[in-house]
Protein backbone atom coordinates (compact mmCIF):
# COMPACT_ATOMS: atom_id res chain seq x y z
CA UNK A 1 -72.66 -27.97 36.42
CA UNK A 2 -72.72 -31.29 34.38
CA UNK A 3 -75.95 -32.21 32.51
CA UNK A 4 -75.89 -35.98 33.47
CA UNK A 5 -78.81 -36.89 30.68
CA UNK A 6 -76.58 -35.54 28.00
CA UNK A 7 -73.33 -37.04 28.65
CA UNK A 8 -74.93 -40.35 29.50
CA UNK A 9 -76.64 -40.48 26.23
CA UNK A 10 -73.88 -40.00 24.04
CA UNK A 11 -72.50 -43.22 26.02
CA UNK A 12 -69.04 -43.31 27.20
CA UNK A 13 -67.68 -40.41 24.24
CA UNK A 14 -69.52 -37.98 26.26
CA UNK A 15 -68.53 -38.39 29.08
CA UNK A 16 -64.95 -39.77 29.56
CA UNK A 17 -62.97 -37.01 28.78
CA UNK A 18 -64.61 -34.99 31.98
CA UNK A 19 -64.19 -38.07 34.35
CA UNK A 20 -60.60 -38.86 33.09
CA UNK A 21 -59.75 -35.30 34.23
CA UNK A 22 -61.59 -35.48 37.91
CA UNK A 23 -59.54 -38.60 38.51
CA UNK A 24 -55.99 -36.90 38.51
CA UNK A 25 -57.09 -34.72 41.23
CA UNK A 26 -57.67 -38.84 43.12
CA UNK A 27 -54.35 -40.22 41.76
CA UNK A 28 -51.46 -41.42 44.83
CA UNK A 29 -47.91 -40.65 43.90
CA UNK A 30 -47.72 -44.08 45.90
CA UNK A 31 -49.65 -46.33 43.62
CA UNK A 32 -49.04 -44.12 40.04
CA UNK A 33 -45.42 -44.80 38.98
CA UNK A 34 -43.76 -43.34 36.75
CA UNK A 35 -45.19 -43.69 32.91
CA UNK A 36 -48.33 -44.70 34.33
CA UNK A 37 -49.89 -41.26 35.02
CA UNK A 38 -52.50 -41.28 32.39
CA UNK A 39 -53.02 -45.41 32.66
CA UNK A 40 -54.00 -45.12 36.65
CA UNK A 41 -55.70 -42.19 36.07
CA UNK A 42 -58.27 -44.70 34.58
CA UNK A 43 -59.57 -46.32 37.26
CA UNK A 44 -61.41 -43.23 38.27
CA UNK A 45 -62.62 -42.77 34.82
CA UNK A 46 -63.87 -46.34 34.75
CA UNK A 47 -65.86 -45.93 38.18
CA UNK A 48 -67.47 -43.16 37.62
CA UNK A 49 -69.04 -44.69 34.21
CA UNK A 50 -70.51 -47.44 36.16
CA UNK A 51 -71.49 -45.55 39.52
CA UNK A 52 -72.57 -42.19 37.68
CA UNK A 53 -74.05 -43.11 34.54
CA UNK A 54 -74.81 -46.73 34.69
CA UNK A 55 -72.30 -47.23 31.72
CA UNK A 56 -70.27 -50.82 32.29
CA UNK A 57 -67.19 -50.66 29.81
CA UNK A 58 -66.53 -53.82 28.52
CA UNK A 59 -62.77 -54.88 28.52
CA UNK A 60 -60.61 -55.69 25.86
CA UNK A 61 -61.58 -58.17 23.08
CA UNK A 62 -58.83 -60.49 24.29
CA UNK A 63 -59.78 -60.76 28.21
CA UNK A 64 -62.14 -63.41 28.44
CA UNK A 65 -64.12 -64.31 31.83
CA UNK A 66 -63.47 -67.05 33.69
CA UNK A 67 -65.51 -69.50 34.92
């Protein structure tokens, strides 16, 4: 059991470690290649933030939005 008011307050520290592990049991050996196990395993992570917790991760510093 996961207490969802605890990990979602400590904001994404809580949290990511558990939802970075659920999403290796969702990775596809045809869409992970190889050195990109624990990069695709990300996506998962990322969703789950959003979907679960209501936690949007902003991207890196250097990825702007276009308009």
């Amino acid at each position: 059991m996961v207490d969802k008011e605890r990990i979602s307050s400590n904001g994404h520290h809580g949290v990511w470690g558990l939802f970075h592990e659920i999403g290796h049991n969702h990775q596809n050996s045809q869409w992970t290649f190889r050195g990109t196990t624990e990069v695709t395993v990300n996506l998962f992570s990322l969703y789950l933030m959003e979907k679960v917790c209501g936690l949007i991760i902003e991207g890196h510093p250097s990825i702007t939005k276009q308009a």
